[in-house]
C-alpha atoms as a PDB file:
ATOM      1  CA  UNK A   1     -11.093  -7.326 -60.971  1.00  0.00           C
ATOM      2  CA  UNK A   2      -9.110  -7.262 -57.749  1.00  0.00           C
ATOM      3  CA  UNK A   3      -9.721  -4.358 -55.772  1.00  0.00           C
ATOM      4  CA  UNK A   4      -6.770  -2.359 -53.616  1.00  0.00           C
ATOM      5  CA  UNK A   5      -6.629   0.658 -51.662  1.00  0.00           C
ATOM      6  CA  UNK A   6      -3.737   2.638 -51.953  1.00  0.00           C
ATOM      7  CA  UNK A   7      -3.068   5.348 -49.445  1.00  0.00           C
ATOM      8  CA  UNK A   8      -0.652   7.378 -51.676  1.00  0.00           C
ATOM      9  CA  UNK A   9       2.101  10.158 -50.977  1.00  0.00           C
ATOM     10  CA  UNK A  10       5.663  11.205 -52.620  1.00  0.00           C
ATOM     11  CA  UNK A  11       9.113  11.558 -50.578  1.00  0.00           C
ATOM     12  CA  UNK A  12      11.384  12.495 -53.279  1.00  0.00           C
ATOM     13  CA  UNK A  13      11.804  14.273 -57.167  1.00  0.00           C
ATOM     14  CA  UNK A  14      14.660  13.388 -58.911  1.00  0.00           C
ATOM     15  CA  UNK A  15      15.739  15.853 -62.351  1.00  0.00           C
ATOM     16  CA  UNK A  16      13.053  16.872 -64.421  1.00  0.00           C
ATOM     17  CA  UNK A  17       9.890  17.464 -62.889  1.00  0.00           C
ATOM     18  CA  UNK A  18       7.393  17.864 -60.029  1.00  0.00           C
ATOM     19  CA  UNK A  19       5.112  14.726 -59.739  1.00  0.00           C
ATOM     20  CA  UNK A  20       1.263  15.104 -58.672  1.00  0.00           C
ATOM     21  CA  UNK A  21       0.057  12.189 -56.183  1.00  0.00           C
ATOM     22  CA  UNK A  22      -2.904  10.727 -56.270  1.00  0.00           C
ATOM     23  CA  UNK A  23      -5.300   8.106 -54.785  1.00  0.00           C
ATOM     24  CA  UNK A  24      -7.165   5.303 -56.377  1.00  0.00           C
ATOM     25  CA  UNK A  25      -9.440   2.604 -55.978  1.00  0.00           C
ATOM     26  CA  UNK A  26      -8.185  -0.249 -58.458  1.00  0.00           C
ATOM     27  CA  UNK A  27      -6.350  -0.062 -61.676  1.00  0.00           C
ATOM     28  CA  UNK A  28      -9.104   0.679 -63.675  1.00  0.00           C
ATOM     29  CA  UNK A  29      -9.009   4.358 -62.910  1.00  0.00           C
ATOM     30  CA  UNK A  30     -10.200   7.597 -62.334  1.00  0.00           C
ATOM     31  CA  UNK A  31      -7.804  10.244 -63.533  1.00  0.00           C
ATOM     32  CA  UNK A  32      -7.682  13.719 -62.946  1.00  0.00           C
ATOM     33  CA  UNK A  33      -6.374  15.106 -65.870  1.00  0.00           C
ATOM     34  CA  UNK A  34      -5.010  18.158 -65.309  1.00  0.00           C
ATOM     35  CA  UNK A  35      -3.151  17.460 -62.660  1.00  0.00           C
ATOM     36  CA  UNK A  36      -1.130  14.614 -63.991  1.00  0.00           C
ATOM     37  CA  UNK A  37       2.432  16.052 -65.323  1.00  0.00           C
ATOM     38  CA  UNK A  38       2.463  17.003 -68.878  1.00  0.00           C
ATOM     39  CA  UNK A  39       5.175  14.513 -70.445  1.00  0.00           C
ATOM     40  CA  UNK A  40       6.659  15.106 -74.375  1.00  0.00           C
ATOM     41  CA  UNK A  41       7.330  12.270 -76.621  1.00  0.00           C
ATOM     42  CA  UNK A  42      10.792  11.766 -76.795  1.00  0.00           C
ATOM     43  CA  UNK A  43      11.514  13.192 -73.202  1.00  0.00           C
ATOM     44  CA  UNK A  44      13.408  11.270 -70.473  1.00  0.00           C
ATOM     45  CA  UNK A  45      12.171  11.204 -66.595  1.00  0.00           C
ATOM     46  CA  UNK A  46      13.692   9.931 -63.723  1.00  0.00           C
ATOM     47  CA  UNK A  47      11.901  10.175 -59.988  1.00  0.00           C
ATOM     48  CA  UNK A  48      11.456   8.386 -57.084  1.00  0.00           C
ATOM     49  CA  UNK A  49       7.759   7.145 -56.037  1.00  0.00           C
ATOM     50  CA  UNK A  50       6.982   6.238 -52.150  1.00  0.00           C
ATOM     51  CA  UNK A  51       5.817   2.120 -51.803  1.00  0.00           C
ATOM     52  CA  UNK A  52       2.002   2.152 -53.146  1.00  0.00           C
ATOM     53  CA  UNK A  53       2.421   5.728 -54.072  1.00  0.00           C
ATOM     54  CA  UNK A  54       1.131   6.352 -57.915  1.00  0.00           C
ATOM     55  CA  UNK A  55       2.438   8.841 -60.071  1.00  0.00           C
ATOM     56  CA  UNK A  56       0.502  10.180 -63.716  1.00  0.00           C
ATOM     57  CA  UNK A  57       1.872  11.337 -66.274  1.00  0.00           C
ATOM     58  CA  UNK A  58      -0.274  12.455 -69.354  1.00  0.00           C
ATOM     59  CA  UNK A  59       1.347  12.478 -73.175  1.00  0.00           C
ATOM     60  CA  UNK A  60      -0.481  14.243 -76.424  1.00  0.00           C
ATOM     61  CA  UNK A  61      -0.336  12.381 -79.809  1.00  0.00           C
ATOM     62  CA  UNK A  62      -1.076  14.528 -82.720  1.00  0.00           C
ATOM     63  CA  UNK A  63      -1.166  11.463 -85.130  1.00  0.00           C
ATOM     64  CA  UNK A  64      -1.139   8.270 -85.697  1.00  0.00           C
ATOM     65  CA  UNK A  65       1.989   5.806 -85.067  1.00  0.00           C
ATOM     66  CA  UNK A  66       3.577   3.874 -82.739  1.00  0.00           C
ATOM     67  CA  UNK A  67       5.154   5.200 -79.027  1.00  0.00           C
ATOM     68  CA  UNK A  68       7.803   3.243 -77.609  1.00  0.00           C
ATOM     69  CA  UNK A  69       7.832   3.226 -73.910  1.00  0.00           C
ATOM     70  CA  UNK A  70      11.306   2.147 -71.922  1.00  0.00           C
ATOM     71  CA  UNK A  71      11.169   1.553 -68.444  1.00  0.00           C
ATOM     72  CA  UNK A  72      14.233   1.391 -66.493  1.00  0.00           C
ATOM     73  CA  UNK A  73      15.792   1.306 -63.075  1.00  0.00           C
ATOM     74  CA  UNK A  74      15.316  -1.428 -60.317  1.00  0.00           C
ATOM     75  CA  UNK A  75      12.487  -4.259 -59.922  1.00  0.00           C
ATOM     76  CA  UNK A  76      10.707  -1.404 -57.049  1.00  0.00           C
ATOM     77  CA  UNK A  77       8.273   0.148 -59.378  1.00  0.00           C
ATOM     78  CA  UNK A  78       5.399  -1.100 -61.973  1.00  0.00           C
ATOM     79  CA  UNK A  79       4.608   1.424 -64.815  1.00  0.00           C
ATOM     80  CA  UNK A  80       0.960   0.928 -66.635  1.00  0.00           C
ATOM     81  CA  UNK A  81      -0.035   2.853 -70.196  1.00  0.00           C
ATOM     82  CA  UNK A  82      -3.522   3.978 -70.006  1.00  0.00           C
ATOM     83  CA  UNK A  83      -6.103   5.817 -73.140  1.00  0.00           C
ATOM     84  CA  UNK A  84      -7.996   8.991 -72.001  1.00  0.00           C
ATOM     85  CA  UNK A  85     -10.801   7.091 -70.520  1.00  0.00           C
ATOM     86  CA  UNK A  86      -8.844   5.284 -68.015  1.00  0.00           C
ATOM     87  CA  UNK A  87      -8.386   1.706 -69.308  1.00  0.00           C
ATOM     88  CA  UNK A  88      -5.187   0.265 -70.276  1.00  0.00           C
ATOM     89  CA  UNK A  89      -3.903   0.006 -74.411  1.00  0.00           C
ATOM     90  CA  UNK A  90      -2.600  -3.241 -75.183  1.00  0.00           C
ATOM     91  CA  UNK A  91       0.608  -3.043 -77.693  1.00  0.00           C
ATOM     92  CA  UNK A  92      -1.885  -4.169 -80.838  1.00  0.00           C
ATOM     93  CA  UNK A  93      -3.316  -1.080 -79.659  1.00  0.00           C
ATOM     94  CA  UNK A  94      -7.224  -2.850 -78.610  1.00  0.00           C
ATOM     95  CA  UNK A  95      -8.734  -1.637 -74.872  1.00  0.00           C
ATOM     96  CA  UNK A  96      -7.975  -3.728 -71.759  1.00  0.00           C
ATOM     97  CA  UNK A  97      -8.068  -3.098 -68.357  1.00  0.00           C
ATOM     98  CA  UNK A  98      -3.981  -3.561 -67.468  1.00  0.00           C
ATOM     99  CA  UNK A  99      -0.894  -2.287 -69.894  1.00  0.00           C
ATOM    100  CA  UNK A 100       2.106  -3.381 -67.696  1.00  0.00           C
ATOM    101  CA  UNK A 101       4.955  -2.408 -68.585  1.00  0.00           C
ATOM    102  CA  UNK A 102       8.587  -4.394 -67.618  1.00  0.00           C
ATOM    103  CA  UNK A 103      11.674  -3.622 -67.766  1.00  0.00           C
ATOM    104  CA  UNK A 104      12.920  -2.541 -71.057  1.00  0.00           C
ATOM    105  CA  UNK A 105      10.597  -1.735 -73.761  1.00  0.00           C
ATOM    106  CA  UNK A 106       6.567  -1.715 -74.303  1.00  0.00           C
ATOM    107  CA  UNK A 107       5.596  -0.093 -78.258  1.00  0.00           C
ATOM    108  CA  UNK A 108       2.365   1.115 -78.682  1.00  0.00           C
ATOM    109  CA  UNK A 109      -0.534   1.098 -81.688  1.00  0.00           C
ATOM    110  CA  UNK A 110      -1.727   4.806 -80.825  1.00  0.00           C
ATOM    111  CA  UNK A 111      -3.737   7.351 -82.437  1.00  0.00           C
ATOM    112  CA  UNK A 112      -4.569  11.040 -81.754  1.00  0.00           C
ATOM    113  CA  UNK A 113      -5.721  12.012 -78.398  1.00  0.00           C
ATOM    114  CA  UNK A 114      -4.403  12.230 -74.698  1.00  0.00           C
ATOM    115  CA  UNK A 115      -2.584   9.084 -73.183  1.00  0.00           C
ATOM    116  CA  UNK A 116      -1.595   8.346 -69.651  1.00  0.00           C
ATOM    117  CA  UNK A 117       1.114   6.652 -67.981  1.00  0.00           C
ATOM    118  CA  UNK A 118       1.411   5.208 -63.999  1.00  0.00           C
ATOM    119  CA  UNK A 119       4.297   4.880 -61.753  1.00  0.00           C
ATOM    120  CA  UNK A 120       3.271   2.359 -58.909  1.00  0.00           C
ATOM    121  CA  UNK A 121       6.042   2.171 -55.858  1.00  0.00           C
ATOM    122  CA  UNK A 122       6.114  -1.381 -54.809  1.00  0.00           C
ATOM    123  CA  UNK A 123       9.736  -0.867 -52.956  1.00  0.00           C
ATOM    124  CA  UNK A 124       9.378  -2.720 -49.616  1.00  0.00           C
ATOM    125  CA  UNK A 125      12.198  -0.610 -48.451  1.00  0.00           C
ATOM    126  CA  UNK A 126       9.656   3.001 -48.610  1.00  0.00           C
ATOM    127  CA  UNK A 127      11.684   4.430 -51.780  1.00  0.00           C
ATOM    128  CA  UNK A 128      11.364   2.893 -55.438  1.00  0.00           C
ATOM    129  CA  UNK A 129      13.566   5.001 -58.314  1.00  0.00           C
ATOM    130  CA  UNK A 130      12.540   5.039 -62.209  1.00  0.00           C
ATOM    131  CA  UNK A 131      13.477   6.074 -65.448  1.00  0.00           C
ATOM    132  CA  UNK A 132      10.463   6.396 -68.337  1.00  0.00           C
ATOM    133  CA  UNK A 133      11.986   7.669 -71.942  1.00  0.00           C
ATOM    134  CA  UNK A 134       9.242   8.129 -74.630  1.00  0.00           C
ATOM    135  CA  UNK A 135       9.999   7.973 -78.185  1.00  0.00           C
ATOM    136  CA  UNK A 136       6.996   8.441 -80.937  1.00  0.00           C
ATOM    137  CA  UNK A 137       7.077   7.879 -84.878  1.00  0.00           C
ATOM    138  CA  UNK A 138       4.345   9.189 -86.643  1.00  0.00           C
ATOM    139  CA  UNK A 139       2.902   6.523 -89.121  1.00  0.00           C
ATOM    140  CA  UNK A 140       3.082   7.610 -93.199  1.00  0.00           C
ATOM    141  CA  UNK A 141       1.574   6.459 -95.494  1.00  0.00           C
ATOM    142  CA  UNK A 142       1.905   7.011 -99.513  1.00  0.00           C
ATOM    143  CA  UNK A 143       0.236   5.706-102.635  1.00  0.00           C
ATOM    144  CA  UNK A 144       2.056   5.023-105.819  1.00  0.00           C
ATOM    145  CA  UNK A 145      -0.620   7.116-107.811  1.00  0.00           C
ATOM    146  CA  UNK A 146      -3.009  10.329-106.731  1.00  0.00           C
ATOM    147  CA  UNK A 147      -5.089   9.620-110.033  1.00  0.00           C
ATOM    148  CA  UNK A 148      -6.011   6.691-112.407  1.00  0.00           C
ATOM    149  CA  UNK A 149      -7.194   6.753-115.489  1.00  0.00           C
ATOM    150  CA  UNK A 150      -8.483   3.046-116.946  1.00  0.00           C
ATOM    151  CA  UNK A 151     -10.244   0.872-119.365  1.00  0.00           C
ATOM    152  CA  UNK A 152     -13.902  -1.155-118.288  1.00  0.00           C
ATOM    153  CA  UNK A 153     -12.191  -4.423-117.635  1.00  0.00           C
ATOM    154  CA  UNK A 154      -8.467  -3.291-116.835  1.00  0.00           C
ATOM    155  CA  UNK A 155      -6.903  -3.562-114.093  1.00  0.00           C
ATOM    156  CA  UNK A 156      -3.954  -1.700-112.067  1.00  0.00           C
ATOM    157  CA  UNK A 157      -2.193  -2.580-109.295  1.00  0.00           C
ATOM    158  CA  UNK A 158      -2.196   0.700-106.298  1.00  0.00           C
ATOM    159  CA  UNK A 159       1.143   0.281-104.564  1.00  0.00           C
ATOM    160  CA  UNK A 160       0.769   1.925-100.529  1.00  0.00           C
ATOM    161  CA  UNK A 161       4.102   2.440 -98.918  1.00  0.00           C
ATOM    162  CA  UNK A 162       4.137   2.702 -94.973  1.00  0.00           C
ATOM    163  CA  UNK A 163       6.417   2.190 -92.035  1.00  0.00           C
ATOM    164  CA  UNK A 164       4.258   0.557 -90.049  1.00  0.00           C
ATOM    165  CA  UNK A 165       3.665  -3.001 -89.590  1.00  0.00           C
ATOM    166  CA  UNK A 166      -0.649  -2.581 -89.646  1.00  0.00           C
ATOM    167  CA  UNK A 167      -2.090  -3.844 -92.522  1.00  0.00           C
ATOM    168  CA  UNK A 168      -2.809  -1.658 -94.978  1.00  0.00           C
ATOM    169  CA  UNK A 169      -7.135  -1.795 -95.710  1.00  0.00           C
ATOM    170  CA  UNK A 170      -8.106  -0.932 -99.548  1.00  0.00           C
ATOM    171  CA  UNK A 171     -11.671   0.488-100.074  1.00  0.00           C
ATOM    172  CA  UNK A 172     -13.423   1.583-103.246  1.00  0.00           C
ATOM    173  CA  UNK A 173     -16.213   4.582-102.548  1.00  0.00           C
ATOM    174  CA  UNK A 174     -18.104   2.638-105.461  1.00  0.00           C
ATOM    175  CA  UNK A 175     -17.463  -0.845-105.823  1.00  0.00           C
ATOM    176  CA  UNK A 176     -19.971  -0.988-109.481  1.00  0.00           C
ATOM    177  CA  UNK A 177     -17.010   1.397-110.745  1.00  0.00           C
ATOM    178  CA  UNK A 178     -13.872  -0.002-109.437  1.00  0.00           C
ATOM    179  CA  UNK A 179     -12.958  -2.453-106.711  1.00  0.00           C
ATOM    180  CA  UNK A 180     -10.012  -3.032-104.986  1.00  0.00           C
ATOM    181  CA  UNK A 181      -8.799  -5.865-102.437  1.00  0.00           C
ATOM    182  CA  UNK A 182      -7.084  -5.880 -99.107  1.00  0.00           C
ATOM    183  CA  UNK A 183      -3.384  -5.774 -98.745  1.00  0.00           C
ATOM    184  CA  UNK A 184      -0.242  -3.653 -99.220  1.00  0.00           C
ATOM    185  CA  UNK A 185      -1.329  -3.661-103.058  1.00  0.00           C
ATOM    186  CA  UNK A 186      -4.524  -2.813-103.877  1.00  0.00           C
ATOM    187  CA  UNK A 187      -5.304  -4.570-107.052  1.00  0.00           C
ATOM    188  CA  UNK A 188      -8.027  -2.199-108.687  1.00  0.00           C
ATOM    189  CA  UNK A 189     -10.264  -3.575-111.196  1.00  0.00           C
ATOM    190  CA  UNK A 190     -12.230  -0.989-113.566  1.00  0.00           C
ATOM    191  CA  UNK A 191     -15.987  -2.146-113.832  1.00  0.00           C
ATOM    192  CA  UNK A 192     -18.116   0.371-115.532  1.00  0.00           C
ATOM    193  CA  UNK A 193     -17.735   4.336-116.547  1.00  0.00           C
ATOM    194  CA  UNK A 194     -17.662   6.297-114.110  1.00  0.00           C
ATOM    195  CA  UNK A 195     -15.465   7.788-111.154  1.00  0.00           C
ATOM    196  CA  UNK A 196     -14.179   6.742-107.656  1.00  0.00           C
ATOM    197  CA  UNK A 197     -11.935   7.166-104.811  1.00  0.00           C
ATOM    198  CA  UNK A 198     -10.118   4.418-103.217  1.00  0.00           C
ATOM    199  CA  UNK A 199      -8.749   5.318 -99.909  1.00  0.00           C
ATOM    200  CA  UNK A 200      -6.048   3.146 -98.169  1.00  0.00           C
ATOM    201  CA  UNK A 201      -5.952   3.367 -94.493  1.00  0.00           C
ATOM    202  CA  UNK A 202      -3.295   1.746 -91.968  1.00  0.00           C
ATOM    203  CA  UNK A 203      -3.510   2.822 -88.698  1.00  0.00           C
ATOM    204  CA  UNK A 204      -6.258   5.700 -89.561  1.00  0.00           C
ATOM    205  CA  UNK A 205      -3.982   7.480 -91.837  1.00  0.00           C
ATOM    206  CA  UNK A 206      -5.435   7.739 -95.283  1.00  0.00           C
ATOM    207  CA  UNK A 207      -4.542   8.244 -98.746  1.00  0.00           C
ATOM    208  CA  UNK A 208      -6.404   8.691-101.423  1.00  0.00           C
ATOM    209  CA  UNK A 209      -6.248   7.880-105.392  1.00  0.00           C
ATOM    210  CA  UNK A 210      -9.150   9.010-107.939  1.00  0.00           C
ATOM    211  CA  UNK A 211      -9.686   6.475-110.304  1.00  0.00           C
ATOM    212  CA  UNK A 212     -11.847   6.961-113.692  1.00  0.00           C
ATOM    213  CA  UNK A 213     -13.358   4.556-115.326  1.00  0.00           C
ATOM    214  CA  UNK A 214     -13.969   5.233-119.194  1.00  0.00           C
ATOM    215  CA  UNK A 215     -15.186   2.274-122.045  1.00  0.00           C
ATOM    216  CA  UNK A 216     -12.441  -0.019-123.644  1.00  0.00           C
ATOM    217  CA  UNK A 217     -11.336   0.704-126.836  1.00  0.00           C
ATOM    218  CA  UNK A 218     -12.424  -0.848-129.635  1.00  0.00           C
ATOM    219  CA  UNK A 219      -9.111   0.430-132.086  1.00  0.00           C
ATOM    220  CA  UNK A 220      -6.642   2.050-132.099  1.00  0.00           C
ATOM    221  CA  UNK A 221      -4.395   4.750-134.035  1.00  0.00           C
ATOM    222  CA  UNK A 222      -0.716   5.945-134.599  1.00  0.00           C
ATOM    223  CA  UNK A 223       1.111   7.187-137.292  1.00  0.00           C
ATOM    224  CA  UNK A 224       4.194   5.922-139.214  1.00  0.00           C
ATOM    225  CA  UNK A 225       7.432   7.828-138.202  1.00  0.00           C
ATOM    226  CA  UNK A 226      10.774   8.257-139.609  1.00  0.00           C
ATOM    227  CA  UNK A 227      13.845   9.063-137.701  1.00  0.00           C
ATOM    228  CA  UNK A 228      17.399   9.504-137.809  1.00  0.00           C
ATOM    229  CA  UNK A 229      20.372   6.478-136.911  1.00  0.00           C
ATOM    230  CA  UNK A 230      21.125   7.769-133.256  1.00  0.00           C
ATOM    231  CA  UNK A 231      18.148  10.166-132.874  1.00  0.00           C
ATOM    232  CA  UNK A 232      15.114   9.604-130.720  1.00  0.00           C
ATOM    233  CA  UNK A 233      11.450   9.752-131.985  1.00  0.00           C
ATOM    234  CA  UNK A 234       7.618   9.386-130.039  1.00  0.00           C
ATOM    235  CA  UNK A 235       5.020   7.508-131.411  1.00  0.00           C
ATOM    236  CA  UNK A 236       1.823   8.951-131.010  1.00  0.00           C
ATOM    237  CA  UNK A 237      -1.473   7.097-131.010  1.00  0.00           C
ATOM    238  CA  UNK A 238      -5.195   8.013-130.575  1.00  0.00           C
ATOM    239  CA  UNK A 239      -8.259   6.223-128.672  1.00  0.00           C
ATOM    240  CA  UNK A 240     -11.535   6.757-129.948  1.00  0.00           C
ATOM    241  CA  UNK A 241     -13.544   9.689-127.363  1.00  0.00           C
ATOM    242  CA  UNK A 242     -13.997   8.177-124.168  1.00  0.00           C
ATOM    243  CA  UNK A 243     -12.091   5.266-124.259  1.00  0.00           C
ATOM    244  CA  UNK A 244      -9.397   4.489-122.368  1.00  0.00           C
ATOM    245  CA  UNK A 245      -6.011   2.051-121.721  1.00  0.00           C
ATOM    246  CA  UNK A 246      -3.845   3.044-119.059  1.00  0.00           C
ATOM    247  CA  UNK A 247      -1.309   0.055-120.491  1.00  0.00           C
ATOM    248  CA  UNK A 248      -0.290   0.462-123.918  1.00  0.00           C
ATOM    249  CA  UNK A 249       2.446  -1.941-125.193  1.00  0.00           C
ATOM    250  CA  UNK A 250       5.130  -1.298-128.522  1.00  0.00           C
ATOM    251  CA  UNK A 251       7.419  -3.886-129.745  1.00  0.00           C
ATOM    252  CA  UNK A 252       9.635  -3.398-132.619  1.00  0.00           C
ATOM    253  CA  UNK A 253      10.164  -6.270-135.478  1.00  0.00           C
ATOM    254  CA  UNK A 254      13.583  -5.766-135.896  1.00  0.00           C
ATOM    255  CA  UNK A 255      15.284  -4.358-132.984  1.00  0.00           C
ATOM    256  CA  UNK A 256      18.260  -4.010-134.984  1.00  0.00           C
ATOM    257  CA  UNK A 257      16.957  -1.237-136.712  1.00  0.00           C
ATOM    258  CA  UNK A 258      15.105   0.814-134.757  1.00  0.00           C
ATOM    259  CA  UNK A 259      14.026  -0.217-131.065  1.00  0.00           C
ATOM    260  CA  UNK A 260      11.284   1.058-128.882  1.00  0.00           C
ATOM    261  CA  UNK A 261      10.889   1.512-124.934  1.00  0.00           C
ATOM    262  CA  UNK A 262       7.974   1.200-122.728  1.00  0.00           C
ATOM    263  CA  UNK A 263       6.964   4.720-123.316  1.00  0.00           C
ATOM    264  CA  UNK A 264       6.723   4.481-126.919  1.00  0.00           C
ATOM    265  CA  UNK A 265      10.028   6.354-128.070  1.00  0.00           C
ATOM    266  CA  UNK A 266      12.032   4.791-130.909  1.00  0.00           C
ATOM    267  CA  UNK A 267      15.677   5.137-131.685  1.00  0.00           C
ATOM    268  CA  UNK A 268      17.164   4.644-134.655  1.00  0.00           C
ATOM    269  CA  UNK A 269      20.128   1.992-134.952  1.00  0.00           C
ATOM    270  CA  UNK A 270      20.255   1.662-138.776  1.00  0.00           C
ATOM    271  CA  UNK A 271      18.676   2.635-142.135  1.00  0.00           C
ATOM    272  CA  UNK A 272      15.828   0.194-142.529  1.00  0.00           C
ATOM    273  CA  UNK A 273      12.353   0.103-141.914  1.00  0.00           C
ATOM    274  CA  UNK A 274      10.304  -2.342-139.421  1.00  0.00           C
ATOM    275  CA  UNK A 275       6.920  -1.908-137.830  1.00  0.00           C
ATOM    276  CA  UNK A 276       6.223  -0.871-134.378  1.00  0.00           C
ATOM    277  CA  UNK A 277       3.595  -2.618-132.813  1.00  0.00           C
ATOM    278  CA  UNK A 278       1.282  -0.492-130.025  1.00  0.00           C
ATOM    279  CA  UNK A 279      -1.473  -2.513-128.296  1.00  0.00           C
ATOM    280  CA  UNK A 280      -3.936  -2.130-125.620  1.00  0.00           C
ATOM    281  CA  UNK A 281      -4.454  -3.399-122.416  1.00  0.00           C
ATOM    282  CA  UNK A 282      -7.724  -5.293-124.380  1.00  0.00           C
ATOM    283  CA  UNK A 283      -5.348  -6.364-127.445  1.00  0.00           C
ATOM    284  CA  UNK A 284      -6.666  -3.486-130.032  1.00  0.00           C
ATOM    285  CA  UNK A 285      -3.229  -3.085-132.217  1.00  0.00           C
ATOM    286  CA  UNK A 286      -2.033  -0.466-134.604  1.00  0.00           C
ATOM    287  CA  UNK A 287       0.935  -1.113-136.996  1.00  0.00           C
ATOM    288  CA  UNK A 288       3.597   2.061-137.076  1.00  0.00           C
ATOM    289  CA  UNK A 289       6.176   1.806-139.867  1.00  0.00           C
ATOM    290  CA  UNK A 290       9.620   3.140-138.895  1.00  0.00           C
ATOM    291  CA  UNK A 291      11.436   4.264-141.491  1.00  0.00           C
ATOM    292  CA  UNK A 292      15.614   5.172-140.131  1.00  0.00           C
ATOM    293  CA  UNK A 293      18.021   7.076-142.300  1.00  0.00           C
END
C-alpha cells in the first residue's frame, strides 16, 4: 500500500458543525474516535477541508440495512467510508482497505456498530467545499408463518419477505426433523417426529418459525352434514392422536348442489345430496355426504 504523509489543518466551517483535524500515515488508519464529529443518519453536512487536510466523521447503526452515502460539491475533495477498525467497507459490505466514494451516490451493506467517514482536501487552490447527506433503511425481514405444524413426509413452502436485495439463508436447528433449502422460499420438508426452528437470516436479521413434526396419518374422519340452500356449513374431520396434515383437500361431486372452499365450508345451492371429498396431504380420504334442503 502506498504510503503518504499528510500534514493536516482546517481554514474554514461551513453550516452545521465543528470539524476535528487530524493526521495520518496512509489510508489504512488510525482513528481517534472520540474526537471525530458525531454525524446522524439522514443528516446533511456541508464544510470546507484545507488541500491534504482530513476530516472524520463517525455514524452509529443500531441495525442492520443499507446507508446511502451522497457526496456532492466540486471534483476538490475525496470522501472514504471506513468500519470501526479502520479499514474501508466495500458496497457488498466485505473489508477492504479503500471505500472511495465519487460524486453522487455510494450504498452500503452495514450492520450494527460505529462507522466512519473521511473528507480528504485535494483542492490545488488551498480550499476544497463538500456536501455528505446520509440516509439509512433498516433491513426487515418477515416470515409467512411463526409456527408449523406437519406430516413425516410433507412438505411446506416458508415464504420470507424483505426489502433488501441479500439473499435470504434458510437453516433448520435439526436437519433429521425438518430441512429447509436456500432462497427467498424455504421449502421445508418434515422428516421424523419431533420439533425445530428454522431461522431465516438476510443481512443478520432473523426470523424464526417452529415447525413440528408429528407421524402421517394413516385415515381419516368427518361426518356427513346437512345444510340449508344459501346457508354455510364446516366440515369437521379427525386425525388419529399424533398425526398430522397441515394440507387437507375437499372437493364436492356436484358443485351444483352444494360446493366447498379450501377451508372446508360448504354452501348449499340446491336440495340434493353429493359427497364431499377431504384428503390428506398423503392421500388418506374420507367421504362426507351433504345433504341441502
Amino acid at each position: 500500500m502506498k504510503k503518504r504523509i499528510l500534514s493536516m489543518f482546517i481554514t474554514a466551517m461551513m453550516m452545521i458543525t465543528a470539524i476535528s483535524v487530524f493526521t495520518i500515515t496512509a489510508r489504512a488508519l488510525y482513528i481517534d474516535a472520540d474526537k471525530a464529529t458525531e454525524l446522524e443518519p439522514g443528516e446533511v453536512i456541508q464544510g470546507q477541508v484545507a488541500k491534504k487536510a482530513e476530516v472524520f466523521y463517525k455514524i452509529h447503526i443500531k441495525d442492520s440495512g443499507t446507508l446511502t452515502i451522497e457526496h456532492t460539491g466540486k471534483d476538490d475533495t475525496r470522501v472514504y467510508f471506513y468500519n470501526a477498525a479502520g479499514d474501508n467497507i466495500t458496497n457488498t459490505g466485505t473489508y477492504r482497505r479503500y471505500s472511495f466514494i465519487r460524486q453522487g451516490k455510494s450504498s452500503f451493506k452495514v450492520r450494527q456498530g460505529t462507522y466512519f467517514i473521511s473528507v480528504l482536501g485535494e483542492n490545488t487552490g488551498g480550499i476544497g467545499s463538500y456536501t455528505l447527506s446520509t440516509n439509512f433503511v433498516k433491513t426487515t425481514l418477515k416470515l409467512n408463518q411463526a409456527k408449523v405444524t406437519l406430516g413425516v413426509g410433507e412438505k411446506y413452502k416458508l415464504k420470507a419477505t424483505t426489502n433488501s436485495d441479500s439473499n435470504v439463508v434458510f437453516t433448520s436447528s435439526n436437519r433429521g426433523i425438518a430441512s429447509v433449502n436456500i432462497g427467498a422460499i424455504g421449502n421445508v420438508v418434515a422428516k421424523k417426529p419431533g420439533k425445530v426452528t428454522i431461522t431465516a437470516d438476510v443481512e443478520g436479521v432473523k426470523m424464526n418459525c417452529v415447525v413440528t413434526v408429528k407421524k402421517a396419518p394413516k385415515k381419516i374422519t368427518a361426518r356427513n352434514i346437512t345444510v340449508e340452500e344459501g346457508d354455510v356449513k364446516q366440515i369437521t374431520y379427525k386425525l388419529p392422536k399424533d398425526t398430522a396434515s397441515r394440507k387437507v383437500t375437499f372437493k364436492s361431486s356436484n358443485t351444483k348442489i352444494a360446493k366447498v372452499n379450501s377451508k372446508g365450508e360448504v354452501t348449499g345451492k340446491k336440495a340434493g345430496t353429493c359427497t364431499v371429498t377431504v384428503k390428506t396431504f398423503n392421500g388418506k380420504k374420507a367421504n362426507v355426504k351433504v345433504t341441502v334442503k
